[in-house]
C-alpha atoms as a PDB file:
ATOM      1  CA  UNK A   1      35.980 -37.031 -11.909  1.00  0.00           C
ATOM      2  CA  UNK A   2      33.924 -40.078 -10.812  1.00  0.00           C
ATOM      3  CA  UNK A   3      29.821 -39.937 -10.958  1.00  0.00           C
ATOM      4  CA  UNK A   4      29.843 -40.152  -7.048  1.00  0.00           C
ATOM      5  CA  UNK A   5      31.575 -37.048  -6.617  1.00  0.00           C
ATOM      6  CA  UNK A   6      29.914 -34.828  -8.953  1.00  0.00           C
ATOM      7  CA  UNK A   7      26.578 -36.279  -7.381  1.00  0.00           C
ATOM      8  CA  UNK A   8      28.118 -34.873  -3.877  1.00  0.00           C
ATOM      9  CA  UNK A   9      29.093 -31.648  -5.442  1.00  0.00           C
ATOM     10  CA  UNK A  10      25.603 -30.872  -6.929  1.00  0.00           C
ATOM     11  CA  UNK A  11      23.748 -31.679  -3.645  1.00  0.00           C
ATOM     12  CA  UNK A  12      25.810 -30.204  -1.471  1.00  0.00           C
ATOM     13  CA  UNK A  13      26.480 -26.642  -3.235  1.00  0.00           C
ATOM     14  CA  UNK A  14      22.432 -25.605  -2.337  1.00  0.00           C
ATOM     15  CA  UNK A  15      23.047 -25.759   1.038  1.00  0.00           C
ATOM     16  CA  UNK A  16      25.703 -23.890   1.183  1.00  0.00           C
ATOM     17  CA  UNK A  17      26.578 -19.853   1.412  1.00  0.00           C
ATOM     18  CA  UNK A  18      29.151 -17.676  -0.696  1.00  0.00           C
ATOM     19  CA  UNK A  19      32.312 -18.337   1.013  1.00  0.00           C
ATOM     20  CA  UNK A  20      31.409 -21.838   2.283  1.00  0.00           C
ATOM     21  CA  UNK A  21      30.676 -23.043  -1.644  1.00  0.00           C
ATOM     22  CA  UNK A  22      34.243 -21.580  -2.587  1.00  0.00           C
ATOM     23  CA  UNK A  23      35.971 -23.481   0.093  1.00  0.00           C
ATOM     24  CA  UNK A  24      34.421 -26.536  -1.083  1.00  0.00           C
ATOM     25  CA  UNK A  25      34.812 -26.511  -4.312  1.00  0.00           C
ATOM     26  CA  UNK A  26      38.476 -25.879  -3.297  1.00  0.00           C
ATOM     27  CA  UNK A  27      39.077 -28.595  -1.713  1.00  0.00           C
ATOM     28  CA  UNK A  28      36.801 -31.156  -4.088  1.00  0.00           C
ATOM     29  CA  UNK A  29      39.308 -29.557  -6.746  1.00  0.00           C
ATOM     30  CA  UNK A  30      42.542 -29.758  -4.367  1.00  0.00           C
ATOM     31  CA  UNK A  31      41.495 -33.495  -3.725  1.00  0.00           C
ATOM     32  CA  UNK A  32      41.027 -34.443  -7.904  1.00  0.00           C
ATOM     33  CA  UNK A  33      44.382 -32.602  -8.436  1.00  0.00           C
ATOM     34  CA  UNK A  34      45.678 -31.542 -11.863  1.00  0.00           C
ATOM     35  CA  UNK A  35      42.966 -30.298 -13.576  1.00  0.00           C
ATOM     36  CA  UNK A  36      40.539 -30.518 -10.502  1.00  0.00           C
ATOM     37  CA  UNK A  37      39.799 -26.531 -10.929  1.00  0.00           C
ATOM     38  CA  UNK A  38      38.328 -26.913 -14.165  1.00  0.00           C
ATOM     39  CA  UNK A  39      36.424 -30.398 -13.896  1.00  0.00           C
ATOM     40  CA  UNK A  40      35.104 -28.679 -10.439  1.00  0.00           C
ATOM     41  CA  UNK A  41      34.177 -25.989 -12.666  1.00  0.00           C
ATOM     42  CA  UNK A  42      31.842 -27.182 -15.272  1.00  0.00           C
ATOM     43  CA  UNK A  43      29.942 -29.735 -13.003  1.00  0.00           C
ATOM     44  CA  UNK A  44      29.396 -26.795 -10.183  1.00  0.00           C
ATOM     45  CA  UNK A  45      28.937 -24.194 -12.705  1.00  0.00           C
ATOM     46  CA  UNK A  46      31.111 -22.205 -10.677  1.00  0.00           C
ATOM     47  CA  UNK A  47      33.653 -20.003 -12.532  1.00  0.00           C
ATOM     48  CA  UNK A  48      37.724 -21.139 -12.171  1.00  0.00           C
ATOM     49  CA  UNK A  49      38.240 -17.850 -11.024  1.00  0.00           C
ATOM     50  CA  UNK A  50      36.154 -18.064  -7.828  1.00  0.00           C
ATOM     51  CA  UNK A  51      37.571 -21.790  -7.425  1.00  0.00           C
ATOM     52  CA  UNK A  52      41.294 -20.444  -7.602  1.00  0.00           C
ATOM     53  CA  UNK A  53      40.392 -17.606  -5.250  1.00  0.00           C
ATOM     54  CA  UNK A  54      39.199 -20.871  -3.175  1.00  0.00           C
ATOM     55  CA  UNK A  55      42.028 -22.808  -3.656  1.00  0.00           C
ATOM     56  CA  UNK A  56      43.898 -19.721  -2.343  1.00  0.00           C
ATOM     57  CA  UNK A  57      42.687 -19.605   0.652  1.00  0.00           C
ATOM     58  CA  UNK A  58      43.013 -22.629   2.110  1.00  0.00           C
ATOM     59  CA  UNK A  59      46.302 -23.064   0.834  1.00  0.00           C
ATOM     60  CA  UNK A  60      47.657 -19.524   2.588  1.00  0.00           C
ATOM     61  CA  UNK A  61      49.741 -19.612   5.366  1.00  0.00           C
ATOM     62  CA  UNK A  62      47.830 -19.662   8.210  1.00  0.00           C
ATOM     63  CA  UNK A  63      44.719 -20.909   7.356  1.00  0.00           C
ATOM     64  CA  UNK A  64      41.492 -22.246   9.618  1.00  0.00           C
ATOM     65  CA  UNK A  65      38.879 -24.269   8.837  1.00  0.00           C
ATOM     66  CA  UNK A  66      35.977 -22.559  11.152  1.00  0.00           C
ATOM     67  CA  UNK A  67      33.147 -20.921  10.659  1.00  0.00           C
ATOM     68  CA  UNK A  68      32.846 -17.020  10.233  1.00  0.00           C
ATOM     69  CA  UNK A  69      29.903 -14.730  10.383  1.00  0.00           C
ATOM     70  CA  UNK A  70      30.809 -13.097   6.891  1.00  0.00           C
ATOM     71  CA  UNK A  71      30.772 -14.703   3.685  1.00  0.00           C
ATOM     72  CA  UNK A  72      32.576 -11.791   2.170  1.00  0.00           C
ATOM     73  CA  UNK A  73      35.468  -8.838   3.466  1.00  0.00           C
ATOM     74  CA  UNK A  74      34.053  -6.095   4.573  1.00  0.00           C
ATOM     75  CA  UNK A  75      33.827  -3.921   2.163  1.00  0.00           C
ATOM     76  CA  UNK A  76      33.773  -6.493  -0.569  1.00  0.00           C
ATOM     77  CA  UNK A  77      30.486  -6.910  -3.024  1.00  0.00           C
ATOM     78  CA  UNK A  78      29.329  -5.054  -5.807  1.00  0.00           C
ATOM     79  CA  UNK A  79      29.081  -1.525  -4.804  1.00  0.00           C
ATOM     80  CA  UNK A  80      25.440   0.259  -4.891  1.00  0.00           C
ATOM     81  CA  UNK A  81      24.148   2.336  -7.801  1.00  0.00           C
ATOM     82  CA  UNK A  82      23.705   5.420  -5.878  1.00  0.00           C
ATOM     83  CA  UNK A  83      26.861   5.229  -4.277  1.00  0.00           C
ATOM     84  CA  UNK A  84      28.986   4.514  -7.464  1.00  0.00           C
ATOM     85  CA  UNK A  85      27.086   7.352  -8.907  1.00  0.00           C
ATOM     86  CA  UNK A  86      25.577  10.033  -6.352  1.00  0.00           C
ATOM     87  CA  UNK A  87      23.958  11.938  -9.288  1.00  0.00           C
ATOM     88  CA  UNK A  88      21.116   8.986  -9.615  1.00  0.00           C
ATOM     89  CA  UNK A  89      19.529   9.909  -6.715  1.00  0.00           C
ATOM     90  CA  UNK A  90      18.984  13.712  -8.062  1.00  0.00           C
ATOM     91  CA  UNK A  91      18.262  12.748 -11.252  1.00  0.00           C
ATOM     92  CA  UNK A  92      15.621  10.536  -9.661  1.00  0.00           C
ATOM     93  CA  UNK A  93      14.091  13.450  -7.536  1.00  0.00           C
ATOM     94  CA  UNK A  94      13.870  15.684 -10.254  1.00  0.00           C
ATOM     95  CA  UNK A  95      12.002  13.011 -12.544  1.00  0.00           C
ATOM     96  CA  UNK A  96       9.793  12.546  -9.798  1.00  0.00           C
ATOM     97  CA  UNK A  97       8.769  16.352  -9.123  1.00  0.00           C
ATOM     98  CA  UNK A  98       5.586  16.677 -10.721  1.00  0.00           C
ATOM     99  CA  UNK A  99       6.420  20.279 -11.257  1.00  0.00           C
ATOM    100  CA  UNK A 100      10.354  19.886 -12.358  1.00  0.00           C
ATOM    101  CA  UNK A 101      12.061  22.954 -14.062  1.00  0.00           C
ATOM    102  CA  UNK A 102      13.138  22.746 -17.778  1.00  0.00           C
ATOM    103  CA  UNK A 103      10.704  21.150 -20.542  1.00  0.00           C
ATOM    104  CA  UNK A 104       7.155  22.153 -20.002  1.00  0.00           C
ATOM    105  CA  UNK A 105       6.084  19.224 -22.143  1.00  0.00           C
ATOM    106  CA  UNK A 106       8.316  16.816 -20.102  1.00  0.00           C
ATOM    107  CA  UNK A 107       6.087  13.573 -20.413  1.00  0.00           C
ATOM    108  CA  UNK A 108       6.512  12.389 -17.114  1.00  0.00           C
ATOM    109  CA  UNK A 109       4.466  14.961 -16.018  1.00  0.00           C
ATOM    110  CA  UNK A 110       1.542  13.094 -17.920  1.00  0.00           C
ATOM    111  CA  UNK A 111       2.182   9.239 -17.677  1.00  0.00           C
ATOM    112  CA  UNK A 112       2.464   6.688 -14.862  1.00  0.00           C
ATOM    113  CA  UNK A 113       5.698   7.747 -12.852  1.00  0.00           C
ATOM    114  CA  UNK A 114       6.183   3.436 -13.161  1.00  0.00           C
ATOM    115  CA  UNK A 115       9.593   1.987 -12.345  1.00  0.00           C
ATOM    116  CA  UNK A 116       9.636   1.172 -16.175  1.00  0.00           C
ATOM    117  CA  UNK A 117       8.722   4.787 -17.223  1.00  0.00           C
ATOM    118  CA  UNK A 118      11.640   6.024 -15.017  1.00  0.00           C
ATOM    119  CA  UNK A 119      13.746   3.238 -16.362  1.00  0.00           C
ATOM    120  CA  UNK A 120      13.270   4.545 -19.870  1.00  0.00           C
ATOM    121  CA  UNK A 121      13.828   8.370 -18.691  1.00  0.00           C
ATOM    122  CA  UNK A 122      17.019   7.310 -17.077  1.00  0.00           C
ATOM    123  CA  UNK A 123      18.479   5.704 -20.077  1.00  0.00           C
ATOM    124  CA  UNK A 124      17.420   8.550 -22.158  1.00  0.00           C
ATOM    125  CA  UNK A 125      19.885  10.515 -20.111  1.00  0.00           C
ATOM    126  CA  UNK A 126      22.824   8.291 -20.833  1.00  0.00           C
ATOM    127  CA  UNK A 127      22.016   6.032 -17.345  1.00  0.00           C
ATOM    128  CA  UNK A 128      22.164   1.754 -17.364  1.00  0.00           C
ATOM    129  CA  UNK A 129      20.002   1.224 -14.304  1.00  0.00           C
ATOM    130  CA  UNK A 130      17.326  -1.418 -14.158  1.00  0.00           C
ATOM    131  CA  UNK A 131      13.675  -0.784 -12.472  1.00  0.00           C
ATOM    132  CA  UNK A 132      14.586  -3.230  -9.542  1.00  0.00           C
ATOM    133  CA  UNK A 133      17.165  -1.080  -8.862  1.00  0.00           C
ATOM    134  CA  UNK A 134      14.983   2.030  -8.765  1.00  0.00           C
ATOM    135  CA  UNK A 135      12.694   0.454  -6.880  1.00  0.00           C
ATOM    136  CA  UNK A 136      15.184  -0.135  -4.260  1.00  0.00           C
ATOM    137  CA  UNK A 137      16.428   3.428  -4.560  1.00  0.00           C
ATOM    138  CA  UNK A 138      12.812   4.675  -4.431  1.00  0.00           C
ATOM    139  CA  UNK A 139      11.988   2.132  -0.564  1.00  0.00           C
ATOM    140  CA  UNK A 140      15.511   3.758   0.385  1.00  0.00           C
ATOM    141  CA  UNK A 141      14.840   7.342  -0.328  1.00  0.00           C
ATOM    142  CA  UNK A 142      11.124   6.991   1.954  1.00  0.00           C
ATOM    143  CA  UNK A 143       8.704   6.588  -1.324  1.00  0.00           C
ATOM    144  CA  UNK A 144       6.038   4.372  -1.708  1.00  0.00           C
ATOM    145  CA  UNK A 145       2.954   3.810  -4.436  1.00  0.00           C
ATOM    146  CA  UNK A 146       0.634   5.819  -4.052  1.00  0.00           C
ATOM    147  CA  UNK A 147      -2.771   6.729  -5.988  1.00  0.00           C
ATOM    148  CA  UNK A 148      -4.156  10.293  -6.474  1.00  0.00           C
ATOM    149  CA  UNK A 149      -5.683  11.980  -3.643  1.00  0.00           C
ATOM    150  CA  UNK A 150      -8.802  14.259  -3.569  1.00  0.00           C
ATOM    151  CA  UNK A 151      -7.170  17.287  -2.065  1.00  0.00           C
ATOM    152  CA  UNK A 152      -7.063  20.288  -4.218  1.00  0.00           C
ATOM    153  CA  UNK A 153      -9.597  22.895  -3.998  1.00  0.00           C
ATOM    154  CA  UNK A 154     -11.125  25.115  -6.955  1.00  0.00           C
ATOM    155  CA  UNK A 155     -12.522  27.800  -4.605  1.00  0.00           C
ATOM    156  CA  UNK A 156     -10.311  29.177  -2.236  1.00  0.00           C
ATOM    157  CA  UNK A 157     -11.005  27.968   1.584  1.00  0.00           C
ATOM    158  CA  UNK A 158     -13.283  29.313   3.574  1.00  0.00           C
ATOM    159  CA  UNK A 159     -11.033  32.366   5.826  1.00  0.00           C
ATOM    160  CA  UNK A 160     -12.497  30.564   9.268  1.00  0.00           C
ATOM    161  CA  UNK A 161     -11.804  27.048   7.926  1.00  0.00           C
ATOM    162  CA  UNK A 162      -9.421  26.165  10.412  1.00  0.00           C
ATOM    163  CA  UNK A 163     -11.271  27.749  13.346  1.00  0.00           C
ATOM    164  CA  UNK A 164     -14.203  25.385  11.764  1.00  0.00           C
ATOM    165  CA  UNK A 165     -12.379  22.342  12.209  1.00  0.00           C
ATOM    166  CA  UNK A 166     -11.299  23.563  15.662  1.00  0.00           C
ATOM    167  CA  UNK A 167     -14.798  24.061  17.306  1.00  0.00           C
ATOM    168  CA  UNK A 168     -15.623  20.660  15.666  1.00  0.00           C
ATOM    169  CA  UNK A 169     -12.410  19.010  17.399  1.00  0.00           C
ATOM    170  CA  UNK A 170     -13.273  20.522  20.526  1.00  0.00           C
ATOM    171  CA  UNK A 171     -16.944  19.449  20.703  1.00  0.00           C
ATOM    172  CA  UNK A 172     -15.709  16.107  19.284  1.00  0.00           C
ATOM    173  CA  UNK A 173     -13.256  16.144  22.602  1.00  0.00           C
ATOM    174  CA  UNK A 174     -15.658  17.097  25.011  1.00  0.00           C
ATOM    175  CA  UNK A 175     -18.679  14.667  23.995  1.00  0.00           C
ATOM    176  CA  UNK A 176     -16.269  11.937  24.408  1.00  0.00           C
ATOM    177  CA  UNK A 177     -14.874  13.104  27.396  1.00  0.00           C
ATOM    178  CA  UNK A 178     -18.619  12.715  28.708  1.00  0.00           C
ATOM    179  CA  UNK A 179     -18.770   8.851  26.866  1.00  0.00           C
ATOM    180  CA  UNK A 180     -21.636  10.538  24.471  1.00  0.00           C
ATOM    181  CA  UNK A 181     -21.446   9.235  21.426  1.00  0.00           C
ATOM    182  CA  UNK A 182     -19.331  11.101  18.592  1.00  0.00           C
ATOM    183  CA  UNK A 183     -20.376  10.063  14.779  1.00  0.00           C
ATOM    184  CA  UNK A 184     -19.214  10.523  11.512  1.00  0.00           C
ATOM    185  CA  UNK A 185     -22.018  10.506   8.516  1.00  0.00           C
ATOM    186  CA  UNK A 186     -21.462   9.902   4.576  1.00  0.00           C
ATOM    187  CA  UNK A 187     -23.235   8.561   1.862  1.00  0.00           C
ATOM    188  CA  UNK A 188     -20.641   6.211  -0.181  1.00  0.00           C
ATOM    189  CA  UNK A 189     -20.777   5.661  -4.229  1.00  0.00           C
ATOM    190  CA  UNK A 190     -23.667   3.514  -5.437  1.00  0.00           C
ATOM    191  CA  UNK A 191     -23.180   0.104  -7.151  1.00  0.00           C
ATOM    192  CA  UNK A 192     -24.928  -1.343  -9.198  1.00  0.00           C
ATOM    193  CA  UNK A 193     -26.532  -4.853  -8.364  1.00  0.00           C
ATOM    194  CA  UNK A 194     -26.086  -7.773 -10.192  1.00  0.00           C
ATOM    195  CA  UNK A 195     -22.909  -9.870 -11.227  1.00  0.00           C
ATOM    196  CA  UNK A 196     -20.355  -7.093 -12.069  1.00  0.00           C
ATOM    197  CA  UNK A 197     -16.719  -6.784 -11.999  1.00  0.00           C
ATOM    198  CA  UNK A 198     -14.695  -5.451  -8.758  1.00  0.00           C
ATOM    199  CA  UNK A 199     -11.512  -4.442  -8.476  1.00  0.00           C
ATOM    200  CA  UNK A 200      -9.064  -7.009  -7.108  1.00  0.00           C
ATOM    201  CA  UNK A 201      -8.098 -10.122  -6.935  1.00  0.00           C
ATOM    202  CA  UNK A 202      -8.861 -13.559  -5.483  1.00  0.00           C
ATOM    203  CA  UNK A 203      -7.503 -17.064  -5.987  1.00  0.00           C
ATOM    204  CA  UNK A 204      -8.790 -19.435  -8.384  1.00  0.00           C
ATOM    205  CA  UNK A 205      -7.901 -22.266 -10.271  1.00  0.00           C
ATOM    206  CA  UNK A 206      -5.599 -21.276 -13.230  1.00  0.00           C
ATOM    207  CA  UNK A 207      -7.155 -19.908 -16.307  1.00  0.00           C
ATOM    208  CA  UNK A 208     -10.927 -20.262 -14.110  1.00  0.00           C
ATOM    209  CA  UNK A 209     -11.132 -16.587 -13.007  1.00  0.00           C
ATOM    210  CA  UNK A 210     -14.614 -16.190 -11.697  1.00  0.00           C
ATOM    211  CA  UNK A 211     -17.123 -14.866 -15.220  1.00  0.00           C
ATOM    212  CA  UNK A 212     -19.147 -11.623 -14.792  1.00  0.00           C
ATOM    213  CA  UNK A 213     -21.136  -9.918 -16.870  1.00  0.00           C
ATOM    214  CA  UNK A 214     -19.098  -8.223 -19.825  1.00  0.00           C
ATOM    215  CA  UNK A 215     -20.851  -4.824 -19.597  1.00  0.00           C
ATOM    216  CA  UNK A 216     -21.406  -2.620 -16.071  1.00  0.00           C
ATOM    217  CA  UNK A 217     -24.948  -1.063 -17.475  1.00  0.00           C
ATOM    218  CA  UNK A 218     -27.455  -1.176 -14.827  1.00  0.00           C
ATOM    219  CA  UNK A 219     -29.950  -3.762 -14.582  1.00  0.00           C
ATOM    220  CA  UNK A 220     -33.338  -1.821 -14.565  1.00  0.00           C
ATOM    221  CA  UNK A 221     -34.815  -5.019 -12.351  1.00  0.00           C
ATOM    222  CA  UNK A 222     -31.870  -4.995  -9.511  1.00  0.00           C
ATOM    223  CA  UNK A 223     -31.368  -1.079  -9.567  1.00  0.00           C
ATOM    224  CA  UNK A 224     -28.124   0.331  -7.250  1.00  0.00           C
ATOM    225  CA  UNK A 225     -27.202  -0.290  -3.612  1.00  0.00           C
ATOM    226  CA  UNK A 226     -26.515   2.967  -2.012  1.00  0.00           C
ATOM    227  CA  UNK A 227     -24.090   1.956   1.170  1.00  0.00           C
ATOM    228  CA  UNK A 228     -24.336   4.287   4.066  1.00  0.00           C
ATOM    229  CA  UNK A 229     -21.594   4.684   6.496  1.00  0.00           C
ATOM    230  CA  UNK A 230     -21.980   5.783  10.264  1.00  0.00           C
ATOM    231  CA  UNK A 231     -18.309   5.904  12.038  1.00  0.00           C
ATOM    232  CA  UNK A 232     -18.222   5.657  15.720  1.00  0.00           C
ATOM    233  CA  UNK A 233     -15.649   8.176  16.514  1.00  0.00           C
ATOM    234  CA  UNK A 234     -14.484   6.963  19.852  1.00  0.00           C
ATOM    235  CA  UNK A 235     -15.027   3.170  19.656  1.00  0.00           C
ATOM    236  CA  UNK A 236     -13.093   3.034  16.172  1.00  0.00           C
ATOM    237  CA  UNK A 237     -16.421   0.685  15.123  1.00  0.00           C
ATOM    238  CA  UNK A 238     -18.117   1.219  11.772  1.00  0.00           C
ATOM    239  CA  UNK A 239     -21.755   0.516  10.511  1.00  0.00           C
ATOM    240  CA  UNK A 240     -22.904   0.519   6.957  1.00  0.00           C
ATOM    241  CA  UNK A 241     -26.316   0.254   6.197  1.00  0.00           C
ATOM    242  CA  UNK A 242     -27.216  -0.366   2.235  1.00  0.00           C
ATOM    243  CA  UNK A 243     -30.347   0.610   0.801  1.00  0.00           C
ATOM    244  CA  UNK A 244     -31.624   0.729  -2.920  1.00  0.00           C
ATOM    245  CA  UNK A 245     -33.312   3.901  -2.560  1.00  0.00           C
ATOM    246  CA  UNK A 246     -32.225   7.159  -3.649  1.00  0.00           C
ATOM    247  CA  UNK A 247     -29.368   8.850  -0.646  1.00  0.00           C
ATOM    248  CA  UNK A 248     -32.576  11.071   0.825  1.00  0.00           C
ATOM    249  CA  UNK A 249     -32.829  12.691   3.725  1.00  0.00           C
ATOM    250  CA  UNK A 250     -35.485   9.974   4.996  1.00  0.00           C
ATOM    251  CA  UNK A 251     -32.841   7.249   4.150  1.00  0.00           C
ATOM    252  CA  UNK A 252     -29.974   9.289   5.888  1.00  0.00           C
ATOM    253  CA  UNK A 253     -31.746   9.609   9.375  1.00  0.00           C
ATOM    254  CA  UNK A 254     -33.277   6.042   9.052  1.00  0.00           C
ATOM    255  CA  UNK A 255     -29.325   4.833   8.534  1.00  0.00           C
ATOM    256  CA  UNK A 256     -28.735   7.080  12.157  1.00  0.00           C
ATOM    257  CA  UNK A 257     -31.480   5.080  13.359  1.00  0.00           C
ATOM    258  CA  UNK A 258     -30.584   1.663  12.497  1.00  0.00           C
ATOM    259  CA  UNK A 259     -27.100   2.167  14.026  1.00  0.00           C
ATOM    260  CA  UNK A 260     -28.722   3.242  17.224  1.00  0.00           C
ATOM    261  CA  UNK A 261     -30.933   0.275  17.768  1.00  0.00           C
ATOM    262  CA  UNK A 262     -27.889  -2.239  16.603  1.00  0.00           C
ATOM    263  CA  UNK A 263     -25.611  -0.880  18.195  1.00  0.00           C
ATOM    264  CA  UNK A 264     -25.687   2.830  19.770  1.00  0.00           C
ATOM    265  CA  UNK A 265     -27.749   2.223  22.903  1.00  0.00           C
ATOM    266  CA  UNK A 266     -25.630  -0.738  23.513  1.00  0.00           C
ATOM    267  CA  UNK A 267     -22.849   0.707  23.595  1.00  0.00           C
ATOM    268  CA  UNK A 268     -23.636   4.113  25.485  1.00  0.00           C
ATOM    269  CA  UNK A 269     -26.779   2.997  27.504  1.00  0.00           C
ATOM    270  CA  UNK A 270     -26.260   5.976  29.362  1.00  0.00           C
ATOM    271  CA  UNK A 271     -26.201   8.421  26.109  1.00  0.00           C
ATOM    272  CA  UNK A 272     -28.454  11.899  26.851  1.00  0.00           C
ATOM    273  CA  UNK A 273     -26.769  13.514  23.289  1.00  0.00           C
ATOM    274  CA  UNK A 274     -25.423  12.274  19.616  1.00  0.00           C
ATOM    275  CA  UNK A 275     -23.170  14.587  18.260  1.00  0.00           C
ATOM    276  CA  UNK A 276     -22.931  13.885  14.542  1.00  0.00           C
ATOM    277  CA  UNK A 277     -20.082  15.459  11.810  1.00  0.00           C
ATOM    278  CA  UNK A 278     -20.885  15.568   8.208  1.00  0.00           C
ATOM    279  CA  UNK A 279     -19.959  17.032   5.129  1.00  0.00           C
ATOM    280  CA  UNK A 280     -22.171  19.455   3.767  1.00  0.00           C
ATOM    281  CA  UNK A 281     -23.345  17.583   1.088  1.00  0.00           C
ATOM    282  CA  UNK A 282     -25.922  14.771  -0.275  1.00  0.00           C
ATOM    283  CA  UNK A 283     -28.567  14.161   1.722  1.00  0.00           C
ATOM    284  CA  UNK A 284     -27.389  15.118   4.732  1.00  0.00           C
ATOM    285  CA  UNK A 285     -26.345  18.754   3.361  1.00  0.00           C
ATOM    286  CA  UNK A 286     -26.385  22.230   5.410  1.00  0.00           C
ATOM    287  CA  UNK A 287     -29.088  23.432   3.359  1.00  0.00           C
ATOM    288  CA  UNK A 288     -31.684  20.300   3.285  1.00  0.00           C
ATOM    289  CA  UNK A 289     -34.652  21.336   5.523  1.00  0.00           C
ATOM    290  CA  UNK A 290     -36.023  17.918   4.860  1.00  0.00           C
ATOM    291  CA  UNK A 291     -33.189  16.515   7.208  1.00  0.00           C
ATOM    292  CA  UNK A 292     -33.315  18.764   9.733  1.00  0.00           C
ATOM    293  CA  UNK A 293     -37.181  18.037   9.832  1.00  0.00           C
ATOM    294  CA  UNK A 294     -36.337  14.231  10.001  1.00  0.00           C
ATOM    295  CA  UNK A 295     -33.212  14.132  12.319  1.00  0.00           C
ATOM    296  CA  UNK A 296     -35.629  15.950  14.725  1.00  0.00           C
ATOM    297  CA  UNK A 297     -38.520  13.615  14.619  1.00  0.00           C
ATOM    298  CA  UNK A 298     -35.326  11.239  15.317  1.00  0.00           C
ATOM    299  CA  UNK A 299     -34.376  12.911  18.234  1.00  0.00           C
ATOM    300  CA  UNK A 300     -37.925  13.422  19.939  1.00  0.00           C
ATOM    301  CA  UNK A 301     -38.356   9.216  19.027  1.00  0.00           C
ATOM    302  CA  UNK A 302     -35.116   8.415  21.199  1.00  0.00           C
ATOM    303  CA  UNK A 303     -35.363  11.036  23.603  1.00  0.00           C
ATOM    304  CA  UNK A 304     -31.930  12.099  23.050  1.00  0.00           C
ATOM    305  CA  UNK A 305     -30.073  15.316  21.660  1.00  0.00           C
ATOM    306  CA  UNK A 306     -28.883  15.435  18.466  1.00  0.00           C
ATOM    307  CA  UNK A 307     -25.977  18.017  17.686  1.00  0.00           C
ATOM    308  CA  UNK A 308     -25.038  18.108  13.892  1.00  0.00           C
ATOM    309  CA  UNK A 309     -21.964  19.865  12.545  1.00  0.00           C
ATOM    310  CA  UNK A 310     -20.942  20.144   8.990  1.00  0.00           C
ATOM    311  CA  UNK A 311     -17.217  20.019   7.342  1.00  0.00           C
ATOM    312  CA  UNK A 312     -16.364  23.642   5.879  1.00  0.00           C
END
């Protein structure tokens, strides 16, 4: 084979798909003649067998040279895991059940259900499947990552919990209905202030990740940030106001208050009543006189109804 041709071979055989590459190489081989399969074969780095096939073709009674939509038969490819072997996608299931039957001491219960982990459980059991694989199988089957989610309770629910929520849905319903505003209240987790680590990622140049400090103690000087979060129900808006003061009642209804004047009365100029949801913690908790005392002086400064209700 001359340099010229094996030059054409390598820059064409990128471009091309699956069936067009064997009916190339084919013909490249078909033109060299005897021995054309296997010179063909170790420039491409395409087997002889798939050349042959090639050769094959074009050479059967019959043949076209046109395009076709398919690179393969229909029906042709490696066949999937879970349909060689039904039994993968049970086994998976029942690896994934975070309360499966057999072994109590089964230590999936207690590590990262990770592709790898359930790679390692399936070969335990006598399976060759990679994590890619289970991955796929995992998309296919409607999971997804997913971290932990506050949800369970220790005390049993409150018997008119879900007549609670109801009232609070309704009310919700009917102040919007009247364009009052609807809020939602809550205190987040304080930070500490000062170069620190955070979660996540961000470009940078490689091996120049952006230096923080190697400890997250508090810096007595810079104190915490306490973020507080007023939702606008209806208007889908959020406002955060972050303060380095204790989360007290006094900085709960002054958070209320800032919203209001940056963005409340421009939005419902016309506003005669706030109704505001809350859990019934933190500052703004069921049992804190102090503000109830506060989101009253609140209400007689704007001249506007406040309505609280708290989250059973």
């Amino acid at each position: 084979m001359d340099n010229a041709t094996a030059e054409r071979i390598r820059n064409m055989l990128p471009m091309l798909n699956e069936r067009q590459r064997r009916l190339y190489l084919a013909n490249e081989a078909k033109a060299i003649g005897y021995g054309g399969i296997s010179q063909v074969s170790q420039v491409s780095g395409v087997s002889r067998v798939t050349i042959t096939l090639g050769m094959s073709e074009i050479n059967s009674k019959g043949y076209q040279p046109q395009t076709q939509d398919r690179c393969r038969r229909e029906g042709g490819g490696r066949k999937l895991t879970e349909t060689k072997n039904p039994q993968i996608v049970k086994e998976l299931e029942e690896l994934l059940e975070p309360y499966t039957k057999g072994d109590p001491m089964n230590p999936l219960k207690w590590t990262s259900k990770s592709t790898r982990v359930l790679e390692a459980a399936f070969k335990q059991k006598g399976y060759m499947i990679s994590d890619t694989t289970i991955a796929e199988i995992l998309k296919a089957q409607g999971y997804s990552l997913q971290s932990n989610k506050k949800d369970l309770s220790i005390k049993s629910s409150h018997p008119d919990r879900e007549a609670q929520f109801e009232y609070i849905n309704k009310t919700a319903q009917e102040y919007m209905n009247a364009q009052q505003p609807v809020i939602s209240i809550d205190a987040k987790k304080k930070e500490n202030i000062g170069n620190f680590i955070n979660k996540g990622a961000e470009y940078s140049r490689k091996r120049e990740p952006v230096k923080v400090l190697d400890h997250d103690f508090p810096i007595k000087e810079l104190g915490k940030a306490t973020p507080y979060g007023i939702y606008d129900i209806m208007k889908n808006a959020g406002f955060v106001n972050v303060g380095i003061s204790s989360d007290t009642a006094e900085f709960a209804v002054e958070s209320i208050k800032k919203w209001w004047y940056k963005m409340g009365q421009e939005t419902y100029p016309k506003a005669q009543r706030i109704y505001i949801t809350a859990d019934s913690g933190g500052s703004n908790g069921v049992r804190v006189k102090l503000w109830k005392v506060k989101l009253q002086e609140l209400s007689n400064e704007l001249g506007i109804k406040i309505k609280i209700s708290h989250f059973p």
